[in-house]
Protein backbone atom coordinates (compact mmCIF):
# COMPACT_ATOMS: atom_id res chain seq x y z
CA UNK A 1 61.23 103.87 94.33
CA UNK A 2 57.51 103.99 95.11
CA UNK A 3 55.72 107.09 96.06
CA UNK A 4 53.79 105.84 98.33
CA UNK A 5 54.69 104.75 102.15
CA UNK A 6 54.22 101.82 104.49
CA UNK A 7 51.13 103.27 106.43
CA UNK A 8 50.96 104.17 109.85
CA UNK A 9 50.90 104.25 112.91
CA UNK A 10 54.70 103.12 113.23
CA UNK A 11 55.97 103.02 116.47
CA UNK A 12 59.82 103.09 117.86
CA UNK A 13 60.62 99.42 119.85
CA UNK A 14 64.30 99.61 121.53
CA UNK A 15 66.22 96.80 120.01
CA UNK A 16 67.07 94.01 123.36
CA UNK A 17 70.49 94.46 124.16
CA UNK A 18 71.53 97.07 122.17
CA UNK A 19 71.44 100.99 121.78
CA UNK A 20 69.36 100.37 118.60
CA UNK A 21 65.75 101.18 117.78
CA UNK A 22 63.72 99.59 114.86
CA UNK A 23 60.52 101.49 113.23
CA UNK A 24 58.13 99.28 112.75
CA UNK A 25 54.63 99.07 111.59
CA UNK A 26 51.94 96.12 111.13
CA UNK A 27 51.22 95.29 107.47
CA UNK A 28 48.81 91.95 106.88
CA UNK A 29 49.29 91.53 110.65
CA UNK A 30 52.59 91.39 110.60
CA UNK A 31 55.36 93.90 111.97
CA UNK A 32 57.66 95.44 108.90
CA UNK A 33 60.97 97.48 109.88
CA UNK A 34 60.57 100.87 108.32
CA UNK A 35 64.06 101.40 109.63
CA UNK A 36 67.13 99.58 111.62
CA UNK A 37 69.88 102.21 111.30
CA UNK A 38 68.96 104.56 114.14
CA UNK A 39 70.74 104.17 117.81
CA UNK A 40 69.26 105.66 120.62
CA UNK A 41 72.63 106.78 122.27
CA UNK A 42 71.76 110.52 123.35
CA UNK A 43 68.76 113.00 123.39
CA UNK A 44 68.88 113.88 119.66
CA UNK A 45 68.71 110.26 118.56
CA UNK A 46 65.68 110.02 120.53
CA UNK A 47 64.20 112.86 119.40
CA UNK A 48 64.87 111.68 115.82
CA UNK A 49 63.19 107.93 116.62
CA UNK A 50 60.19 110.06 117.60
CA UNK A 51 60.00 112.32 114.90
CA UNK A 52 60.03 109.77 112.39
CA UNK A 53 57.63 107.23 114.03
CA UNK A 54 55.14 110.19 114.07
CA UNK A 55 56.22 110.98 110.24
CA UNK A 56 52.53 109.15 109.19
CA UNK A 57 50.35 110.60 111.56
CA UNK A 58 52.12 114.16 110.77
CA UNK A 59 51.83 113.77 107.09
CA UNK A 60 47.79 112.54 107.54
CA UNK A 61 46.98 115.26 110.09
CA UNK A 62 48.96 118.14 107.42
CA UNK A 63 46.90 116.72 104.07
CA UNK A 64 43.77 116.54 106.27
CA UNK A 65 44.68 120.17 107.47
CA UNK A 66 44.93 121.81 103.98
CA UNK A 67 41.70 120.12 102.41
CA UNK A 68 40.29 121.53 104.86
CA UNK A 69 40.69 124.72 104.76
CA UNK A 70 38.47 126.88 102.41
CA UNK A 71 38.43 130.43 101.11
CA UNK A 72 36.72 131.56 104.33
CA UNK A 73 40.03 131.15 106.41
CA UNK A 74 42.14 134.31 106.38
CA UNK A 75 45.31 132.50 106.69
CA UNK A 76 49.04 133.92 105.09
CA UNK A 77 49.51 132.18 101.67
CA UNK A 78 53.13 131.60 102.79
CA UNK A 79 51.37 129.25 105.33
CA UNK A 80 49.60 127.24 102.75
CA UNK A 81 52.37 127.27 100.14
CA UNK A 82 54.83 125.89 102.89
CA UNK A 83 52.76 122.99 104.07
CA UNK A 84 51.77 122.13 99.99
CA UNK A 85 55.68 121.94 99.87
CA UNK A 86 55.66 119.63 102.83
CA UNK A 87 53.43 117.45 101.73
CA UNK A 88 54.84 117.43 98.33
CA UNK A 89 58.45 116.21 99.62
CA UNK A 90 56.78 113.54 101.52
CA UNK A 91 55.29 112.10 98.97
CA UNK A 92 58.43 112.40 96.38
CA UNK A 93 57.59 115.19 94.19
C-alpha cells in the first residue's frame, strides 16, 4: 500500500437512484472514486460522507498548523504530540 493519498479536494456526489454516495476526486482531469461503499441512509452516514470528503483538506490544514507553530507559542505539549500522532496515522506510520 502506498503512503501517500489521492489529493484533494474530494467531494461526496449521491449515487442516482440509490442511497449510495461515491468520494470522488479529479486526477489528470478525470474523476477517481476514493470510495463506493458508503450509503447515505441516516444522519451518521452523512456525517461520515462528510468527514471523509474533508479528510484532505483536514490533514493539509493540521500539517500546515504544526509547521507553523514555533517556540514562541505557549501551547500544551499534549496538544502538539496529539496532532503529530494524527498526522502520523494519516499518512501510515
Amino acid at each position: 500500500m502506498s503512503n501517500g493519498h489521492t489529493p484533494g479536494p474530494w467531494r461526496a456526489v449521491q449515487a442516482s437512484n440509490s442511497g449510495q454516495v461515491h468520494i470522488l476526486a479529479e486526477v489528470n482531469g478525470y474523476d477517481r472514486a476514493i470510495s463506493m461503499d458508503i450509503w447515505n441512509d441516516c444522519d451518521e452516514q452523512e456525517a461520515n460522507v462528510r468527514l471523509i470528503a474533508a479528510a484532505p483538506d483536514l490533514l493539509e490544514a493540521l500539517e500546515h498548523c504544526v509547521d507553523s507553530l514555533g517556540s514562541e507559542f505557549a501551547l500544551p505539549s499534549e496538544c502538539i504530540q496529539q496532532a503529530r500522532a494524527a498526522i502520523a496515522k494519516a499518512r501510515g506510520a
